[in-house]
PDB file of N, CA and C in Angstrom:
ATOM      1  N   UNK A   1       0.295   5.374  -3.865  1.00  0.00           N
ATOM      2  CA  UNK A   1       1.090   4.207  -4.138  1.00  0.00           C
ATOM      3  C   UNK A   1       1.341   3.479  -2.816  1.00  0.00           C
ATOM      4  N   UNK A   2       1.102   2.234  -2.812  1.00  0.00           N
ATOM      5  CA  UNK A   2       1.222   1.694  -1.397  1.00  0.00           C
ATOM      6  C   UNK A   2       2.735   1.009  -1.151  1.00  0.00           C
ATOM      7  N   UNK A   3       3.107   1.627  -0.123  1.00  0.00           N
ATOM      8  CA  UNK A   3       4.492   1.199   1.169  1.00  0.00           C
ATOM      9  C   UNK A   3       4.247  -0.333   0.921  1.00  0.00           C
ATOM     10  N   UNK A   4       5.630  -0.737   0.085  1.00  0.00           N
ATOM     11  CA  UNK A   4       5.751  -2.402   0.621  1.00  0.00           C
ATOM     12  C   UNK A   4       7.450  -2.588   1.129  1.00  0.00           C
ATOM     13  N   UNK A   5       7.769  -3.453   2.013  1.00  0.00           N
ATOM     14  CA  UNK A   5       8.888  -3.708   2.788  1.00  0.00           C
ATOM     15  C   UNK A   5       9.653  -4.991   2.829  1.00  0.00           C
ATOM     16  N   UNK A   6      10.155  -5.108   2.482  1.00  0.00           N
ATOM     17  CA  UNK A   6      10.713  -7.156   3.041  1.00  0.00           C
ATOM     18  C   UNK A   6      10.963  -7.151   4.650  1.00  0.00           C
ATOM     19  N   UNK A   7      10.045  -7.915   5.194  1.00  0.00           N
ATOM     20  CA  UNK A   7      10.387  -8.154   6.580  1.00  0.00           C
ATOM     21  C   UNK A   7      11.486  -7.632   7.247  1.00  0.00           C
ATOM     22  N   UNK A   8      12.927  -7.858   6.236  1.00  0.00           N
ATOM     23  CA  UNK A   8      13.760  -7.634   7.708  1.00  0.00           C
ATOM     24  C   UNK A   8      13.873  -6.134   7.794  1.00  0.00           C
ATOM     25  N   UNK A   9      13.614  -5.537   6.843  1.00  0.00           N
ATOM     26  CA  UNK A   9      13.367  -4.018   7.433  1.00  0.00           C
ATOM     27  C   UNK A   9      12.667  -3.868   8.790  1.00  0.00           C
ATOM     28  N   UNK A  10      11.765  -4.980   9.531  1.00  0.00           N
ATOM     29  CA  UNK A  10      11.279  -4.467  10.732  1.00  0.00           C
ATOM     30  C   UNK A  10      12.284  -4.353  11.740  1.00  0.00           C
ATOM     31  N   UNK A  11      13.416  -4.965  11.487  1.00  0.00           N
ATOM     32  CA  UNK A  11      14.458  -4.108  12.725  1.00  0.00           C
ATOM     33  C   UNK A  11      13.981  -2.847  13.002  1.00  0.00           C
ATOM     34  N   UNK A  12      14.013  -1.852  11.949  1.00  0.00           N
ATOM     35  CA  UNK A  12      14.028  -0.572  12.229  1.00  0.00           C
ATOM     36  C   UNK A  12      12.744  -0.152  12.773  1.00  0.00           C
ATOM     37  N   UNK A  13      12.431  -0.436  13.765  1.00  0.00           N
ATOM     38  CA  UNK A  13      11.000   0.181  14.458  1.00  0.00           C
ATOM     39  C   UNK A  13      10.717   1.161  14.686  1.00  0.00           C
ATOM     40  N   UNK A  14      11.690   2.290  15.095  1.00  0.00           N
ATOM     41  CA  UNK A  14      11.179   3.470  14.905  1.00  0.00           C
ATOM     42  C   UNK A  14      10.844   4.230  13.624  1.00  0.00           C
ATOM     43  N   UNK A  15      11.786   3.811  12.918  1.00  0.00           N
ATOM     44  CA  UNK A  15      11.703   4.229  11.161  1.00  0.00           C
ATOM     45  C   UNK A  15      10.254   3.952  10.892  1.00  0.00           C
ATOM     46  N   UNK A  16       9.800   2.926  11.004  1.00  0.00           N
ATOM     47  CA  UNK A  16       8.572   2.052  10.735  1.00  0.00           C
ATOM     48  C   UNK A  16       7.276   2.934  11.295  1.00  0.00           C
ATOM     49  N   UNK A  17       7.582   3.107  12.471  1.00  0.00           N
ATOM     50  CA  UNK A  17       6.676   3.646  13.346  1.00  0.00           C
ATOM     51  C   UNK A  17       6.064   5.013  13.342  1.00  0.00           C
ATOM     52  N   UNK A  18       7.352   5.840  12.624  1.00  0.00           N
ATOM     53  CA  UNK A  18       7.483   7.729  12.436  1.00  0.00           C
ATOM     54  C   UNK A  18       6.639   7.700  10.861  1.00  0.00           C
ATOM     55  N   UNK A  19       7.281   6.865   9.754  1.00  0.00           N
ATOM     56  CA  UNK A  19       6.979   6.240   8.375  1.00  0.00           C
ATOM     57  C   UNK A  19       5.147   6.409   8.409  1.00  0.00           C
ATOM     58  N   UNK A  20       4.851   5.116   9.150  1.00  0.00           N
ATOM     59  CA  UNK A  20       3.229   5.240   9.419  1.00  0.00           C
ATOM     60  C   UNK A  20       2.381   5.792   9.933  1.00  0.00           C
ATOM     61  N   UNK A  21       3.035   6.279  10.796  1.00  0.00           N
ATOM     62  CA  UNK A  21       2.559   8.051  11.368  1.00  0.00           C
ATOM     63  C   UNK A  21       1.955   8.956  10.213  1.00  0.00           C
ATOM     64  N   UNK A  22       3.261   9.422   9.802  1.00  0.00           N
ATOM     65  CA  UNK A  22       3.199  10.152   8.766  1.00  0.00           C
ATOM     66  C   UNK A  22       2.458   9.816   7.604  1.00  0.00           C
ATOM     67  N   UNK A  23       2.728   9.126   6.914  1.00  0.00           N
ATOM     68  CA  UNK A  23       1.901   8.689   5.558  1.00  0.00           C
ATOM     69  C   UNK A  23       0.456   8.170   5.683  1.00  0.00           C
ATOM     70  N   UNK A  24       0.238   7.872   7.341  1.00  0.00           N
ATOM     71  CA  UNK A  24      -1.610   7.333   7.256  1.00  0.00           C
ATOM     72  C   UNK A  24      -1.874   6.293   6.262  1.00  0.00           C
ATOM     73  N   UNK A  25      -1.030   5.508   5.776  1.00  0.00           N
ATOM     74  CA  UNK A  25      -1.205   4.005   4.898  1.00  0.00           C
ATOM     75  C   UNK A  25      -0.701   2.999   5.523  1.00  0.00           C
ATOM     76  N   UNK A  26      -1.627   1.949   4.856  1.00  0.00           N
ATOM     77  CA  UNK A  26      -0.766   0.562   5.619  1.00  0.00           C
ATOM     78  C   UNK A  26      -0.078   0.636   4.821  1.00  0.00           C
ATOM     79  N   UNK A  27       1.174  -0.379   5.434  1.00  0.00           N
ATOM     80  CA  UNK A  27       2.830  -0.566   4.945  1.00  0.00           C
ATOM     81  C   UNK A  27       2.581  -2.136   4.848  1.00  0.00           C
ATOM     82  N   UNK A  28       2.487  -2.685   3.833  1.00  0.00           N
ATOM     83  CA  UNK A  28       2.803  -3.729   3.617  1.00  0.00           C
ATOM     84  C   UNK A  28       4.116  -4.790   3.934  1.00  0.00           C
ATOM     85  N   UNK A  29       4.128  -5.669   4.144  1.00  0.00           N
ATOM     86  CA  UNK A  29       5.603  -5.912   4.580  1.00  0.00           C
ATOM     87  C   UNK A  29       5.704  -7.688   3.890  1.00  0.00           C
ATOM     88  N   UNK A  30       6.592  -7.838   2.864  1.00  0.00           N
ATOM     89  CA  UNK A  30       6.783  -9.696   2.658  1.00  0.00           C
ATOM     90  C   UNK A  30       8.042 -10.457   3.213  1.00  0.00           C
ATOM     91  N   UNK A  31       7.636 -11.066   2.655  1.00  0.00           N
ATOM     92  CA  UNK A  31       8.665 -12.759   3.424  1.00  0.00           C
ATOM     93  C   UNK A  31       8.862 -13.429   2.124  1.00  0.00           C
ATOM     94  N   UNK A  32      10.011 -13.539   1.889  1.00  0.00           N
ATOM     95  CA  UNK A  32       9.880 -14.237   0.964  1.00  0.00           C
ATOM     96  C   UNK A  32       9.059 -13.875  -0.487  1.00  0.00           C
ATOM     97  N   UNK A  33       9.262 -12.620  -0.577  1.00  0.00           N
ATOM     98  CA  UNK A  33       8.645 -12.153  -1.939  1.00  0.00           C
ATOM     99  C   UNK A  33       6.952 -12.400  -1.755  1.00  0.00           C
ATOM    100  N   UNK A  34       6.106 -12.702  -0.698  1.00  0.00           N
ATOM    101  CA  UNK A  34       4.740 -12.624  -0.788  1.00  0.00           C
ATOM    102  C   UNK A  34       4.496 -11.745  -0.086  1.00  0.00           C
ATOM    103  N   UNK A  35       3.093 -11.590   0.179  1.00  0.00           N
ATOM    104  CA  UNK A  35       2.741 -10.263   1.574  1.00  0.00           C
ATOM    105  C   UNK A  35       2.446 -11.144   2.645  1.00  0.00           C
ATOM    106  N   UNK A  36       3.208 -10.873   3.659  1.00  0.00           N
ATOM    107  CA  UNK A  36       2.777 -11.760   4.810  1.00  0.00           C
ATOM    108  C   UNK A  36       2.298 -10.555   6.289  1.00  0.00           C
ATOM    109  N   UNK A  37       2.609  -9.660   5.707  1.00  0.00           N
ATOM    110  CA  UNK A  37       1.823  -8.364   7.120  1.00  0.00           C
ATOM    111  C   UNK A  37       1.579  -7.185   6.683  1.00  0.00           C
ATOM    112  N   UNK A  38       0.366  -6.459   7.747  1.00  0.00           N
ATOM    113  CA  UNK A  38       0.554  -5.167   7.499  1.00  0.00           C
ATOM    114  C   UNK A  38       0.555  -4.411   8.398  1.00  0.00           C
ATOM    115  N   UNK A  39       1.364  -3.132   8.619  1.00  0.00           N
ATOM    116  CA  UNK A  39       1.563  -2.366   9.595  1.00  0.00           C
ATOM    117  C   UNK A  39       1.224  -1.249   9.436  1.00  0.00           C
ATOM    118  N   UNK A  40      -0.021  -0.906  10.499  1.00  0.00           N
ATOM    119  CA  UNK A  40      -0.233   0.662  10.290  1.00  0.00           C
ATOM    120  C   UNK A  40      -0.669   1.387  11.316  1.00  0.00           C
ATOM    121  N   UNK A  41      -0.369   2.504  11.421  1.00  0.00           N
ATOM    122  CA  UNK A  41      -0.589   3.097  12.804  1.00  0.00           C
ATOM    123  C   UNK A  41      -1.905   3.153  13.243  1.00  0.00           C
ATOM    124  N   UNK A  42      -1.923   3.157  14.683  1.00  0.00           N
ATOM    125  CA  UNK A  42      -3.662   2.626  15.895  1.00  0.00           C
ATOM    126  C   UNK A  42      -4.587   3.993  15.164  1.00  0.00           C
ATOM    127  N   UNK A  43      -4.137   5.057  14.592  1.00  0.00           N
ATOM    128  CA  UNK A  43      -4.907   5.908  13.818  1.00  0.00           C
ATOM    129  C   UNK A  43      -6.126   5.356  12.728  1.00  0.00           C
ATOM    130  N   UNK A  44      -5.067   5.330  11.888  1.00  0.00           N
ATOM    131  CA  UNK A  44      -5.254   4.306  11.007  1.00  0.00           C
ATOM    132  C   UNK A  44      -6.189   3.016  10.927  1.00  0.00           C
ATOM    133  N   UNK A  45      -5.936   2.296  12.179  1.00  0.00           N
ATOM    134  CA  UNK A  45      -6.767   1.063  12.286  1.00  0.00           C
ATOM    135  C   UNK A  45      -7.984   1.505  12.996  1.00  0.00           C
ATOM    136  N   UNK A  46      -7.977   2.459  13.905  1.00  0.00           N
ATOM    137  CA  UNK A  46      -9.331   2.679  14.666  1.00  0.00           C
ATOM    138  C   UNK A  46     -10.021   3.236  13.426  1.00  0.00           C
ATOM    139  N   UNK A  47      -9.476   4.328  12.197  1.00  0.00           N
ATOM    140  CA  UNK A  47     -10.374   4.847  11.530  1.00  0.00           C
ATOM    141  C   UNK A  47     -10.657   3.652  10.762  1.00  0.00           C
ATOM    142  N   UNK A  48      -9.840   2.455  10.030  1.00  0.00           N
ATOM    143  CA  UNK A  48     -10.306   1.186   9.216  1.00  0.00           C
ATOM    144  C   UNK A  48     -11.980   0.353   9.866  1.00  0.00           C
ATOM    145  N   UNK A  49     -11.578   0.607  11.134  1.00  0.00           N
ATOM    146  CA  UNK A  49     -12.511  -0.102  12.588  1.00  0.00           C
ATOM    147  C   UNK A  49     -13.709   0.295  12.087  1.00  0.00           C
ATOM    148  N   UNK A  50     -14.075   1.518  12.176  1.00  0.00           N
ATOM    149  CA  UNK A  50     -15.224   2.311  12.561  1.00  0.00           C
ATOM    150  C   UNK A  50     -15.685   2.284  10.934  1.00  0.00           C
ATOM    151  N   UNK A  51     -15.208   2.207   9.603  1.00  0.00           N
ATOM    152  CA  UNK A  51     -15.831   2.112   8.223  1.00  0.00           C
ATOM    153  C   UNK A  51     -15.561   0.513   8.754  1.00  0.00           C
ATOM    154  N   UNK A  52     -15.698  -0.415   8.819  1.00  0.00           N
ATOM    155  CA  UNK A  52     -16.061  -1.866   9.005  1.00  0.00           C
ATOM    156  C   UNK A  52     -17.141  -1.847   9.769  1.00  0.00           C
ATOM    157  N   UNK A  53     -17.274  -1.332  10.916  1.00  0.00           N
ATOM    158  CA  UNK A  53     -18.773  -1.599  11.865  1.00  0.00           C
ATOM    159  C   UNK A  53     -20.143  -0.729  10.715  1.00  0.00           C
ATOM    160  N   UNK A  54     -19.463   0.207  10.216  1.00  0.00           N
ATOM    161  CA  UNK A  54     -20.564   0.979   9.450  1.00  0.00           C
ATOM    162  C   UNK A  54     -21.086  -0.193   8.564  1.00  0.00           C
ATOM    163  N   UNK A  55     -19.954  -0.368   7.703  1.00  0.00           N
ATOM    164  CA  UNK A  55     -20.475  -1.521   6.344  1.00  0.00           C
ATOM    165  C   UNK A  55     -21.000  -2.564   6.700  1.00  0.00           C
ATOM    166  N   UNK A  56     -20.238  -2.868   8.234  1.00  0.00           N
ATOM    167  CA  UNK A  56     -21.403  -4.404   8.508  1.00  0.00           C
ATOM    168  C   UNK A  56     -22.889  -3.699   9.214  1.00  0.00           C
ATOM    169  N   UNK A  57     -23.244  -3.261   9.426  1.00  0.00           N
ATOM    170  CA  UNK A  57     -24.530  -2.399   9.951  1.00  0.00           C
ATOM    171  C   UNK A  57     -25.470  -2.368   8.712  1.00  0.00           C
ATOM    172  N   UNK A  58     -24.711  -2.042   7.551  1.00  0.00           N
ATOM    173  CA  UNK A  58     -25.186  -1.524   6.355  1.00  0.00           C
ATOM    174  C   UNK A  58     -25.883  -3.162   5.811  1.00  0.00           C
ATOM    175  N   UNK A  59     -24.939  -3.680   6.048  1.00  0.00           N
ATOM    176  CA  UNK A  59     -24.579  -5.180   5.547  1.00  0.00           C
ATOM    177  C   UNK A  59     -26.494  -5.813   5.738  1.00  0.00           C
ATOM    178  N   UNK A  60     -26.214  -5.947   6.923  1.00  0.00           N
ATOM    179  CA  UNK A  60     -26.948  -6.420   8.029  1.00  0.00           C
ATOM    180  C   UNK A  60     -28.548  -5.937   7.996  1.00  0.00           C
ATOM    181  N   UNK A  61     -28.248  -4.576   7.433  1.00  0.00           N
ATOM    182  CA  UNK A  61     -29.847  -4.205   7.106  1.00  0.00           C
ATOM    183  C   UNK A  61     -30.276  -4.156   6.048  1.00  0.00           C
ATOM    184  N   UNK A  62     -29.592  -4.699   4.828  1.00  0.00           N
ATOM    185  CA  UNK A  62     -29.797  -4.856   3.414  1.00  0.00           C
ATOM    186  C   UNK A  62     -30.007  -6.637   3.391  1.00  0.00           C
ATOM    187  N   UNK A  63     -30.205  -7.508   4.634  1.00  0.00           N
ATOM    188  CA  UNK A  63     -29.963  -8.902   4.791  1.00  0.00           C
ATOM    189  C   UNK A  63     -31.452  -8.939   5.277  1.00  0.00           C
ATOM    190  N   UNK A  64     -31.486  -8.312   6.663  1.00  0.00           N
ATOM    191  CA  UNK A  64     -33.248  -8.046   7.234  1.00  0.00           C
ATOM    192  C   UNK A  64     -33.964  -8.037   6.463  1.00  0.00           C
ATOM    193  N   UNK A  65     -33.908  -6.914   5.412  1.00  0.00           N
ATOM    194  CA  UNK A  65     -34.928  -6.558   4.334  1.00  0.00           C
ATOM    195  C   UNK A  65     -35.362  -7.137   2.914  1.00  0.00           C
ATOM    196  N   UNK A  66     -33.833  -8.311   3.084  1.00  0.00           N
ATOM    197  CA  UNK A  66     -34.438  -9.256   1.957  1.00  0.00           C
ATOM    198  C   UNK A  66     -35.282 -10.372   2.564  1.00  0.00           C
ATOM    199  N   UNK A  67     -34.742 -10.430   3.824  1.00  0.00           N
ATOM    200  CA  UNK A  67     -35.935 -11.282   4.767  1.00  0.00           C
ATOM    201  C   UNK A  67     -37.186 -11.428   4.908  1.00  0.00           C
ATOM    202  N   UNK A  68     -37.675  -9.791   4.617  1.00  0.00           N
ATOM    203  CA  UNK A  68     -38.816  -9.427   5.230  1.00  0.00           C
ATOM    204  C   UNK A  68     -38.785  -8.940   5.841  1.00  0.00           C
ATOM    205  N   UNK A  69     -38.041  -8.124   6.568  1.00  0.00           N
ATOM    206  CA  UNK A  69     -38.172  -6.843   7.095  1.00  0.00           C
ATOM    207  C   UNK A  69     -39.014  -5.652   6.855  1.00  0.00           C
ATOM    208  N   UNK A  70     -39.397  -4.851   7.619  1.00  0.00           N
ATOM    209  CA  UNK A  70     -40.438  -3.731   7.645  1.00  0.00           C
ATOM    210  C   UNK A  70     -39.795  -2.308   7.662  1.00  0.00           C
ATOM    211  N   UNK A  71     -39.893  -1.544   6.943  1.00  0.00           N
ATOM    212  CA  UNK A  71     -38.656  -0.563   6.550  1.00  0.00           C
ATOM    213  C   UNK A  71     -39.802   0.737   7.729  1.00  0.00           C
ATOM    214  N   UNK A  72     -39.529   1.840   8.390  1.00  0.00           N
ATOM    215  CA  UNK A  72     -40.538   2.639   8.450  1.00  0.00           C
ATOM    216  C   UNK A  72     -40.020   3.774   7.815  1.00  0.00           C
ATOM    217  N   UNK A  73     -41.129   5.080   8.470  1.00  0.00           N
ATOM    218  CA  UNK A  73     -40.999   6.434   7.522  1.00  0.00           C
ATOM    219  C   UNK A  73     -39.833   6.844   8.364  1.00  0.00           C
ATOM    220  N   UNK A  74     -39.029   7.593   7.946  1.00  0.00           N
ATOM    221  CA  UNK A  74     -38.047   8.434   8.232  1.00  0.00           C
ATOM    222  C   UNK A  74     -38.625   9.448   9.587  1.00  0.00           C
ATOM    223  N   UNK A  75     -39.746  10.055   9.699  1.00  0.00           N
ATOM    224  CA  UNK A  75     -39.995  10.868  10.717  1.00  0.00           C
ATOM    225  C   UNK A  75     -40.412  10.041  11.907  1.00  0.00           C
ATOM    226  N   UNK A  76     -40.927   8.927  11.301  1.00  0.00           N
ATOM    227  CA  UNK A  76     -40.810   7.603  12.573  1.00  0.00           C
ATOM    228  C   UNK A  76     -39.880   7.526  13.403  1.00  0.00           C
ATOM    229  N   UNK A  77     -38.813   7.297  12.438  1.00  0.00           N
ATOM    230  CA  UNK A  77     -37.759   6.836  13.070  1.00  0.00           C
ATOM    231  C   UNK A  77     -36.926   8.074  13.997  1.00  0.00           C
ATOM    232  N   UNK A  78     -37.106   9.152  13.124  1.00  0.00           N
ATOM    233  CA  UNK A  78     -36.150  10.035  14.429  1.00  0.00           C
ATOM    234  C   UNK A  78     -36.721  10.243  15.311  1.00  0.00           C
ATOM    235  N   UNK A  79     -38.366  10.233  15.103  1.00  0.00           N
ATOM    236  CA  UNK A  79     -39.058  10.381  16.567  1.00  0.00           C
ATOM    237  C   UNK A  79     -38.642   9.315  18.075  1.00  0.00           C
ATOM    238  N   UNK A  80     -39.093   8.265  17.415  1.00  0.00           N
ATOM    239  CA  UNK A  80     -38.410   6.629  17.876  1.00  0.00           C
ATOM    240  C   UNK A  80     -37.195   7.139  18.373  1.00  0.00           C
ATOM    241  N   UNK A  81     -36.323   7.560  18.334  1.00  0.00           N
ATOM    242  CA  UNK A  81     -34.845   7.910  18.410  1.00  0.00           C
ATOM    243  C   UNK A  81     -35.275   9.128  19.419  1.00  0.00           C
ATOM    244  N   UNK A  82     -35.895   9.989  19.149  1.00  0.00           N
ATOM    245  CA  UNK A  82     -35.730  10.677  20.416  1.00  0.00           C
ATOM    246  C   UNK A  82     -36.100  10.763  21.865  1.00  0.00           C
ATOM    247  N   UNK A  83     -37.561   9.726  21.494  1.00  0.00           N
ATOM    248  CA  UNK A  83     -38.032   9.208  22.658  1.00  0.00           C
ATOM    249  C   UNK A  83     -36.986   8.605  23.334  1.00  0.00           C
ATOM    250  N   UNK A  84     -36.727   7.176  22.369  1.00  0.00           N
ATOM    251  CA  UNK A  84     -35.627   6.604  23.282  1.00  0.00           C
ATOM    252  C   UNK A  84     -33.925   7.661  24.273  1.00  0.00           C
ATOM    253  N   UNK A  85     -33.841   8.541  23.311  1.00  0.00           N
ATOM    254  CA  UNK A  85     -32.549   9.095  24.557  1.00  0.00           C
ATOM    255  C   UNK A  85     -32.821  10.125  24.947  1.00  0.00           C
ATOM    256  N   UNK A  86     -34.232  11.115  24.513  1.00  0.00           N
ATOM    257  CA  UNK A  86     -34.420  12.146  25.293  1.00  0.00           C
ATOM    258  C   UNK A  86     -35.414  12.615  26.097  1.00  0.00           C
ATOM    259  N   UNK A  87     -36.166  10.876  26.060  1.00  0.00           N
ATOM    260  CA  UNK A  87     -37.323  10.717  26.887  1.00  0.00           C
ATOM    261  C   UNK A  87     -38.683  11.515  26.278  1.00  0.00           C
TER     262      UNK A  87
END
C-alpha cells in the first residue's frame, strides 16, 4: 500500500527520513489534495536508477532492430566481450 502525506507533514524530517529508510517505498506527499512529490530514500532511488538504465538499454535495442539492425550468435558475442576486457 503506498505512503501518501500532505506536505506539511515535511516539517518532520527525521520522521520522514527513518519512515523511508525503513519501508524502501516512495512516500508520496500532496498539496492541496493532488500529488505534488515524492520522497524516497538514495537506496531506493539508486536501485529505481539502475532498472531505468536497464529498460532504456532494452529500449534502445528493440529500436536498432526495428531499424535494421544485425542481431549476432550468442557465442559471438561473449567471445567479442572477452576479447575486448580480457584481451
Amino acid at each position: 500500500m503506498p505512503v501518501i502525506m500532505p506536505i506539511k507533514d515535511l516539517r518532520n524530517t527525521s520522521e520522514i527520513s527513518d519512515m523511508a529508510h525503513k519501508i524502501q517505498e516512495p512516500i508520496f506527499i500532496t498539496k492541496n489534495g493532488y500529488s505534488d512529490l515524492v520522497v524516497m530514500s538514495s537506496e531506493l532511488y539508486d536501485k529505481f536508477a539502475k532498472i531505468n538504465r536497464i529498460d532504456q538499454a532494452i529500449y534502445e535495442s528493440e529500436i536498432e532492430m526495428e531499424e535494421g539492425g544485425v542481431s549476432i550468435d550468442l557465442d559471438e558475442a561473449f567471445e567479442k566481450l572477452n576479447r575486448k576486457y580480457y584481451g
